[in-house]
C-alpha atoms as a PDB file:
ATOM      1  CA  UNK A   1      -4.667 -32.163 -33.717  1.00  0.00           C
ATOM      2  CA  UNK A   2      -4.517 -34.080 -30.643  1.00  0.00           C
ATOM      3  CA  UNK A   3      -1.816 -36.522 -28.770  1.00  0.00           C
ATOM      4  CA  UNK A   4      -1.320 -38.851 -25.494  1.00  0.00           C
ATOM      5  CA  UNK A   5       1.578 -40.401 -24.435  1.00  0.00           C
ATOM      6  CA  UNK A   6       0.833 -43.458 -23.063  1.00  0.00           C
ATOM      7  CA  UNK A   7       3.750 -43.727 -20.676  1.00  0.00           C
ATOM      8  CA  UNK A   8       2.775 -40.717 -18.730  1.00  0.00           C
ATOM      9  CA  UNK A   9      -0.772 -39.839 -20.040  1.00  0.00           C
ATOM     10  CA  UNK A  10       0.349 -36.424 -20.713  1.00  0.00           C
ATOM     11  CA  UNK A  11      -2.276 -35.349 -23.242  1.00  0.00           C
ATOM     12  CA  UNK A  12      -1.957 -32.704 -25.965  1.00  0.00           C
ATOM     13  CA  UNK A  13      -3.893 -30.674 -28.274  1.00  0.00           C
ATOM     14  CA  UNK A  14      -2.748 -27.690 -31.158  1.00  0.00           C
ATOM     15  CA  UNK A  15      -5.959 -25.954 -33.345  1.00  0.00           C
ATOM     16  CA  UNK A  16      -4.087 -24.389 -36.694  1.00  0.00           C
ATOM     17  CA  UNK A  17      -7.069 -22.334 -36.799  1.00  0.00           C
ATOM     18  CA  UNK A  18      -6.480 -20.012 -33.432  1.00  0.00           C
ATOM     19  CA  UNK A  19      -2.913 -21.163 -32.579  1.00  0.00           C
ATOM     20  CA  UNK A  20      -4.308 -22.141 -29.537  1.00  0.00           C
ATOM     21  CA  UNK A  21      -1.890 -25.420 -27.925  1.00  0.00           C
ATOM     22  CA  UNK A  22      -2.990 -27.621 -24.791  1.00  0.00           C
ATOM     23  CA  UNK A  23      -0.990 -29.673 -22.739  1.00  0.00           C
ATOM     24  CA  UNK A  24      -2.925 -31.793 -19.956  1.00  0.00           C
ATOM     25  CA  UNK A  25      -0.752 -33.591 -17.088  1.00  0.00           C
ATOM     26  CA  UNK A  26      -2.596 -35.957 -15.089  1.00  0.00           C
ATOM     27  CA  UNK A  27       0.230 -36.664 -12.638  1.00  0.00           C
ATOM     28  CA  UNK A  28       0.614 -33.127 -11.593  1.00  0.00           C
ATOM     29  CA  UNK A  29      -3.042 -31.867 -12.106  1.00  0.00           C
ATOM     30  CA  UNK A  30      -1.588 -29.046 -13.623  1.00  0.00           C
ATOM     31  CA  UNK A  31      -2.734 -27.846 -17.587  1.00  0.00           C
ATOM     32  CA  UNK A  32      -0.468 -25.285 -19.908  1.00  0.00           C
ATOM     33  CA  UNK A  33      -1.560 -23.747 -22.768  1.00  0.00           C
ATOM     34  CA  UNK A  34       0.117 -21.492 -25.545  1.00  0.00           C
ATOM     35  CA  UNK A  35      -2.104 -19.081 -27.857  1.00  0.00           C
ATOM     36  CA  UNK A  36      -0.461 -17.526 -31.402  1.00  0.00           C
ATOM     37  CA  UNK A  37       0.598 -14.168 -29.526  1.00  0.00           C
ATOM     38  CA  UNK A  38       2.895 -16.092 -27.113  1.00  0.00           C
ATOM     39  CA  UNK A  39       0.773 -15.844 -24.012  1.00  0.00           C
ATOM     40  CA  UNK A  40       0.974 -18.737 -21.932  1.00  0.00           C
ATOM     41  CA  UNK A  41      -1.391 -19.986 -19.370  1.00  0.00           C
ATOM     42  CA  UNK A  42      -1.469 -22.959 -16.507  1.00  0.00           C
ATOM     43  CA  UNK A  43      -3.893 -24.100 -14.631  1.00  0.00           C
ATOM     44  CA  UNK A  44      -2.853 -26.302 -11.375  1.00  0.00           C
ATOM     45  CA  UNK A  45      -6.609 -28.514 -10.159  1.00  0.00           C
ATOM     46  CA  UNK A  46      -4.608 -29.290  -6.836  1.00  0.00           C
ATOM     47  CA  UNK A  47      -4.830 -25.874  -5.950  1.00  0.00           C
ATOM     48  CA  UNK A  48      -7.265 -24.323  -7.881  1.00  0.00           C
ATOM     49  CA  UNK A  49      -4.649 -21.208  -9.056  1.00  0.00           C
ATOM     50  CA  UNK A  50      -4.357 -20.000 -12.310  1.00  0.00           C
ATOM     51  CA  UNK A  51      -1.445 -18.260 -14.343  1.00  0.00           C
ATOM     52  CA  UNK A  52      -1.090 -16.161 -17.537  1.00  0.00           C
ATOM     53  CA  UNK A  53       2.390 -14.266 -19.039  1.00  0.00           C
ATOM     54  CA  UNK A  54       2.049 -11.509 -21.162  1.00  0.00           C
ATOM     55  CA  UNK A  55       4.942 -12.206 -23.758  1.00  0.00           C
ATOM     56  CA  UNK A  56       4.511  -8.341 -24.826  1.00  0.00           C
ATOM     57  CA  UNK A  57       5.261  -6.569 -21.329  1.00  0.00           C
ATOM     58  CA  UNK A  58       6.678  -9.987 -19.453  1.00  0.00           C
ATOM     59  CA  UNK A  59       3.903  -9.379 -16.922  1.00  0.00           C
ATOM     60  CA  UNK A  60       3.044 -12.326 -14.698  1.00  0.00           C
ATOM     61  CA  UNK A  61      -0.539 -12.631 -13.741  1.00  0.00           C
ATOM     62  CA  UNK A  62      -1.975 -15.209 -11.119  1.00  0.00           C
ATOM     63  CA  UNK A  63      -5.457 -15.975  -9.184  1.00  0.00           C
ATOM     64  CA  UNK A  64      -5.910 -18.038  -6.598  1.00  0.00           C
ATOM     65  CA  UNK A  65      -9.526 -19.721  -5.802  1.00  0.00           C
ATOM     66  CA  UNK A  66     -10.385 -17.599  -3.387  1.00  0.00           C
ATOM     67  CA  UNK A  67     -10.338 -14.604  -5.922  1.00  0.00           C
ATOM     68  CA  UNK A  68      -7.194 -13.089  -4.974  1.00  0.00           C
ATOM     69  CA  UNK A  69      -5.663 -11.610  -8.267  1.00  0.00           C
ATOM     70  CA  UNK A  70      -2.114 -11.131  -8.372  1.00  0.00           C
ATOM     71  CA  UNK A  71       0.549  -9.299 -11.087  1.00  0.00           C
ATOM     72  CA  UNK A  72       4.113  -8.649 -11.311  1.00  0.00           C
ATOM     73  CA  UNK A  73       5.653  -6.205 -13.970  1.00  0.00           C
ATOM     74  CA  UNK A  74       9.533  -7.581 -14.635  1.00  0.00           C
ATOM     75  CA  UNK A  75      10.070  -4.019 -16.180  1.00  0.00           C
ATOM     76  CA  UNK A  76       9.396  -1.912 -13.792  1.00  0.00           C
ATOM     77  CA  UNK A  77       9.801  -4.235 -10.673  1.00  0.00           C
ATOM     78  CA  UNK A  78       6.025  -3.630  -8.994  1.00  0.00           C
ATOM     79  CA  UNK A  79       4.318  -6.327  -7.422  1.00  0.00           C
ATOM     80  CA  UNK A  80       0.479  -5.743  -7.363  1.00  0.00           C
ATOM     81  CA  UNK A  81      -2.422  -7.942  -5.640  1.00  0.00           C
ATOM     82  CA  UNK A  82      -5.713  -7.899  -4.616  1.00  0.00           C
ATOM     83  CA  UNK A  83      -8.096  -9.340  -2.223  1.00  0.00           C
ATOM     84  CA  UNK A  84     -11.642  -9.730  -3.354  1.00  0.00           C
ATOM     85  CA  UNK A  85     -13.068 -10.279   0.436  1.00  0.00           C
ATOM     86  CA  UNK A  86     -12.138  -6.920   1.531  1.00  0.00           C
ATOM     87  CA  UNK A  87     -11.517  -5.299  -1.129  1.00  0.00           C
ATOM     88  CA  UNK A  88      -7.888  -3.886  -0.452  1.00  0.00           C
ATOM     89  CA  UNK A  89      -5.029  -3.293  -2.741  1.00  0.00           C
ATOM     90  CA  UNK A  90      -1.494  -3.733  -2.274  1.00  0.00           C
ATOM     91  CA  UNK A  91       1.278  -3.018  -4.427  1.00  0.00           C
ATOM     92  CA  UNK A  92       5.680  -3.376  -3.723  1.00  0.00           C
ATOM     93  CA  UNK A  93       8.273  -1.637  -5.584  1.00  0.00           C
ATOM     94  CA  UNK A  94      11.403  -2.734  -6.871  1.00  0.00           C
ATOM     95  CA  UNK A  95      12.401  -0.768  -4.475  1.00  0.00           C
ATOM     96  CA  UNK A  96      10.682  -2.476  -1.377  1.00  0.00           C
ATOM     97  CA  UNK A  97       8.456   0.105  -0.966  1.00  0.00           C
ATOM     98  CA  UNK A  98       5.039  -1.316   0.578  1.00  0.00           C
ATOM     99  CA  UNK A  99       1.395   0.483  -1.160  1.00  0.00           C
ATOM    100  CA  UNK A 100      -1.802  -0.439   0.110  1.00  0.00           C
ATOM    101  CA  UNK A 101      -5.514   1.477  -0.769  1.00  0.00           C
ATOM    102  CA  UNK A 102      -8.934   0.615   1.575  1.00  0.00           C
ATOM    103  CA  UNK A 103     -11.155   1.370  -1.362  1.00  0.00           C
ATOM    104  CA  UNK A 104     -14.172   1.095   1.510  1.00  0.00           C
ATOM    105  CA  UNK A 105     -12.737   4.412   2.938  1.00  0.00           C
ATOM    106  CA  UNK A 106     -10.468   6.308   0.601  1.00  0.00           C
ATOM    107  CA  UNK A 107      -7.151   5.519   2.589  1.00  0.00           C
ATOM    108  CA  UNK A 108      -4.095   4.968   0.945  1.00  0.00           C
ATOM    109  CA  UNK A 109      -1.160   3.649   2.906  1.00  0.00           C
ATOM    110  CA  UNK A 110       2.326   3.030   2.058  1.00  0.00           C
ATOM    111  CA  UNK A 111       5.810   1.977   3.561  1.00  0.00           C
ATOM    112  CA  UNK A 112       9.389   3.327   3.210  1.00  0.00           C
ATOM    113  CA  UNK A 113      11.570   0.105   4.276  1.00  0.00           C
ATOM    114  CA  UNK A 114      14.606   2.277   4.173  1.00  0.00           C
ATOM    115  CA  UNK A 115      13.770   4.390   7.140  1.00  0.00           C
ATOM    116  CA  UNK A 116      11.161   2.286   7.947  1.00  0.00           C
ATOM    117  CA  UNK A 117       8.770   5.027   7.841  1.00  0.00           C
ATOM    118  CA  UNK A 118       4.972   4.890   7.316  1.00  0.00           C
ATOM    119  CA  UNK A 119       2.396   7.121   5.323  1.00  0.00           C
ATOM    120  CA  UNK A 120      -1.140   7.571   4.875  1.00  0.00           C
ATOM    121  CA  UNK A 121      -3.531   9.841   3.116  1.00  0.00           C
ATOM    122  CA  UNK A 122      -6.998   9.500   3.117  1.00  0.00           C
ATOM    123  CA  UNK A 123      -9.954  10.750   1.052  1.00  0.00           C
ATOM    124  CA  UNK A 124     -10.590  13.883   2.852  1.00  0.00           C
ATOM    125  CA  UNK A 125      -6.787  14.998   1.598  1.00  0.00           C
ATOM    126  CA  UNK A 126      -5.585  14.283   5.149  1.00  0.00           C
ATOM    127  CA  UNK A 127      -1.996  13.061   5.457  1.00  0.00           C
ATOM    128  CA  UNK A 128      -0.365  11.232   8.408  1.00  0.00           C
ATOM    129  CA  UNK A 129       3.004   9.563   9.056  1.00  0.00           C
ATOM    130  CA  UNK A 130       4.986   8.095  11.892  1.00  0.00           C
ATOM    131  CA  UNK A 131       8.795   8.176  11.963  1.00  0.00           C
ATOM    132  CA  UNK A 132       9.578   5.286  13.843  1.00  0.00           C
ATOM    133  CA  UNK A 133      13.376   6.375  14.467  1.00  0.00           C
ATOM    134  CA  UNK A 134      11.860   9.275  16.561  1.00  0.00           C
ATOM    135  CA  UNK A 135       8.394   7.741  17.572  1.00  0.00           C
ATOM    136  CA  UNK A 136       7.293  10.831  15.777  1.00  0.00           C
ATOM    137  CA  UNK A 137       3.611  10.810  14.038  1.00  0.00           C
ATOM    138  CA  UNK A 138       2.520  13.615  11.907  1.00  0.00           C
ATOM    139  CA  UNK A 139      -0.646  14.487  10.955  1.00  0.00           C
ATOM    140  CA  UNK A 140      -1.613  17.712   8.097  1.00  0.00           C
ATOM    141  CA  UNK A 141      -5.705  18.811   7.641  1.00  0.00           C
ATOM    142  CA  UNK A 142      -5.709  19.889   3.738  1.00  0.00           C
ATOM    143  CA  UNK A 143      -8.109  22.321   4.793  1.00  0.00           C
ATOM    144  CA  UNK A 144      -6.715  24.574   7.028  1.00  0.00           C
ATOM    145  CA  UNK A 145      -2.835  23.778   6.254  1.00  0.00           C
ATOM    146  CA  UNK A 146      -1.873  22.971  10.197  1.00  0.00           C
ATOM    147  CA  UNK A 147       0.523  20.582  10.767  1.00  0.00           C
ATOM    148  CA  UNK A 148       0.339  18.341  13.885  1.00  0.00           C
ATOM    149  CA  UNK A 149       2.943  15.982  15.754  1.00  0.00           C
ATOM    150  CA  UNK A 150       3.202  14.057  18.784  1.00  0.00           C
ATOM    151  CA  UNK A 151       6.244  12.182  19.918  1.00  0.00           C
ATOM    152  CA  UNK A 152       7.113   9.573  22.588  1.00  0.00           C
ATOM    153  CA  UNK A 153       6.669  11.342  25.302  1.00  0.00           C
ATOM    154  CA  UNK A 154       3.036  12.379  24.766  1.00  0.00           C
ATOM    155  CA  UNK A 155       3.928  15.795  23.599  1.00  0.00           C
ATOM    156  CA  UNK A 156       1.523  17.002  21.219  1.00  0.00           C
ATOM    157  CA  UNK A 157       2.783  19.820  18.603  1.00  0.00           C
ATOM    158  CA  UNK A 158       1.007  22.191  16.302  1.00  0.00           C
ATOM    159  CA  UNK A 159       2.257  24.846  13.599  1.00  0.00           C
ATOM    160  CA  UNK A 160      -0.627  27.398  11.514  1.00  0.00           C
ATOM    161  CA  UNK A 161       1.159  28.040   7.882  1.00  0.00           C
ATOM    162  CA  UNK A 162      -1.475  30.740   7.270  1.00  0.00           C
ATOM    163  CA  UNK A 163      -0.246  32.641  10.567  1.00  0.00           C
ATOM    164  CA  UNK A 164       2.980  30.911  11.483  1.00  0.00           C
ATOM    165  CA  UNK A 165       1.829  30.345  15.068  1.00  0.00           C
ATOM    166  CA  UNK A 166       3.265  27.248  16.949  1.00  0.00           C
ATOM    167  CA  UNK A 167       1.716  25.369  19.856  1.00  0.00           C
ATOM    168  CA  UNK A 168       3.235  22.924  22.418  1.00  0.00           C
ATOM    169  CA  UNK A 169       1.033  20.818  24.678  1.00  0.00           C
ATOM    170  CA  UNK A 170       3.090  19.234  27.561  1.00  0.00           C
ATOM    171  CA  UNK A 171       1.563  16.152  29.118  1.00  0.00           C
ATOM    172  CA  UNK A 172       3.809  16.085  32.471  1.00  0.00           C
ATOM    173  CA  UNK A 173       2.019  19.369  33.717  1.00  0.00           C
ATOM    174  CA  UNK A 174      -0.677  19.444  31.504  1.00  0.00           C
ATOM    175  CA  UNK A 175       0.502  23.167  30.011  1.00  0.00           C
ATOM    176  CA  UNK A 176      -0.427  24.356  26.621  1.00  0.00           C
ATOM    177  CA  UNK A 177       2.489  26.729  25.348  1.00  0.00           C
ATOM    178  CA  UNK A 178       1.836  29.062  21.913  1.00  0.00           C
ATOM    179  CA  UNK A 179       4.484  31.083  20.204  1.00  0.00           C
ATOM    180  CA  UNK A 180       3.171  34.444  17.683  1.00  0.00           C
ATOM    181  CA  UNK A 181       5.734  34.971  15.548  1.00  0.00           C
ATOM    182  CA  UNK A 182       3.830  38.225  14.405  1.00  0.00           C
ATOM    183  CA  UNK A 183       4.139  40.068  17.604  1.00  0.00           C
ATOM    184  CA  UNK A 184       7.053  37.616  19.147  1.00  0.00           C
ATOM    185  CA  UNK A 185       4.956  37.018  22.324  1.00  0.00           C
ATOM    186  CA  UNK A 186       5.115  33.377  24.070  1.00  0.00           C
ATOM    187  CA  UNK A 187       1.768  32.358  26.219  1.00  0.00           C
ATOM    188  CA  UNK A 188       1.286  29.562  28.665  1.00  0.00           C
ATOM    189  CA  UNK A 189      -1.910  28.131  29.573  1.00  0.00           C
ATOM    190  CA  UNK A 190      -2.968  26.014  32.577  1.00  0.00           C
ATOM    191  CA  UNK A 191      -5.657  24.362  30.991  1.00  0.00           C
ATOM    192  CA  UNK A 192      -6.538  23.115  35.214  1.00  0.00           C
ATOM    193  CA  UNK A 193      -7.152  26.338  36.439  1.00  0.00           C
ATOM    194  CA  UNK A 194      -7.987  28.585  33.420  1.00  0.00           C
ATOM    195  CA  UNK A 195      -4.372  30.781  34.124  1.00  0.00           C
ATOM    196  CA  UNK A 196      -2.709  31.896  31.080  1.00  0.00           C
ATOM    197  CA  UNK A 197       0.227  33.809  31.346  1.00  0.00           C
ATOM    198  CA  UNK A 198       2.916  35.736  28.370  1.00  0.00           C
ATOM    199  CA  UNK A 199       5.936  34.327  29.089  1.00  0.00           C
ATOM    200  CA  UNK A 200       7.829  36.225  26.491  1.00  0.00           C
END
């Protein structure tokens, strides 16, 4: 079955057979269209972008002519997207939290807008993050279990799980310091002259 209004020239269409209904508006450039299930579609020609709702989960789906893809889930709050040129994907949370994956590398990355924190693991197991309310960043190698910081002033930190040894390296005079909890000693290292000393 098929319509026009003359007035506007909005066009329309319904096939019985699929359930399928069209609605064509040439003032906007923009086409709608219903199938039996209750998923609806639009199509705007101005911009190129295209839209589907899944009347089952109420997700929103969207692409834009570039090949961007986009989704939002109204039940669980995430908002998803992704960029064909490079490849990445991004997700939010109802939340606020920020997700993002490099599939080229492995990386995931993600963003804590409470604390305003930021994480990333990559495909080696590898985890960073930088606490931005202490200019902290933290880094932990999955393969040998040592944790690693380094704060605003340069200092660079180390702790061994396996052993429980710390280390401390001080950038104003260039010392490395190490702490064995197993025998309770405390060495110092002048990494310009070669001098270590136990200074506990």
């Amino acid at each position: 079955m098929w319509a026009s209004d003359p007035s506007t020239g909005v066009t329309y269409s319904s096939d019985p057979t699929t359930g399928i209904n069209v609605l064509a508006d040439p003032t906007s450039g923009v086409v709608y269209a219903s199938d039996a299930l209750g998923g609806l579609y639009a199509s705007d020609a101005n911009t190129g972008a295209t839209f589907a709702a899944d009347p089952t989960t109420g997700t929103l789906y969207a692409a834009d002519p570039a090949g961007g893809l986009y989704a939002a889930d109204p039940t669980t709050g995430p908002v998803y997207a992704a960029d064909p040129t490079s490849g990445y994907l991004y997700a939010a949370d109802a939340a606020g939290g920020l997700y993002s994956a490099d599939p080229s590398t492995g990386t995931v990355y993600s963003a804590d807008p409470t604390s305003g924190a930021v994480y990333a693991a990559d495909a080696l197991g590898s985890l960073y993050a930088h606490d931005p309310s202490t200019a902290t960043t933290y880094a932990a190698d999955p393969t040998t279990g040592v944790v690693y910081a380094s704060d605003a002033s340069g200092a660079v930190y180390a702790a061994d799980p396996m052993t429980g040894n710390t280390y401390t390296a001080d950038p104003t005079t260039g010392y490395v310091y190490a702490a064995i909890p197993a025998t309770g000693a405390v060495y110092a290292a002048d990494p310009a002259s070669g001098a270590v000393w136990q200074v506990a």
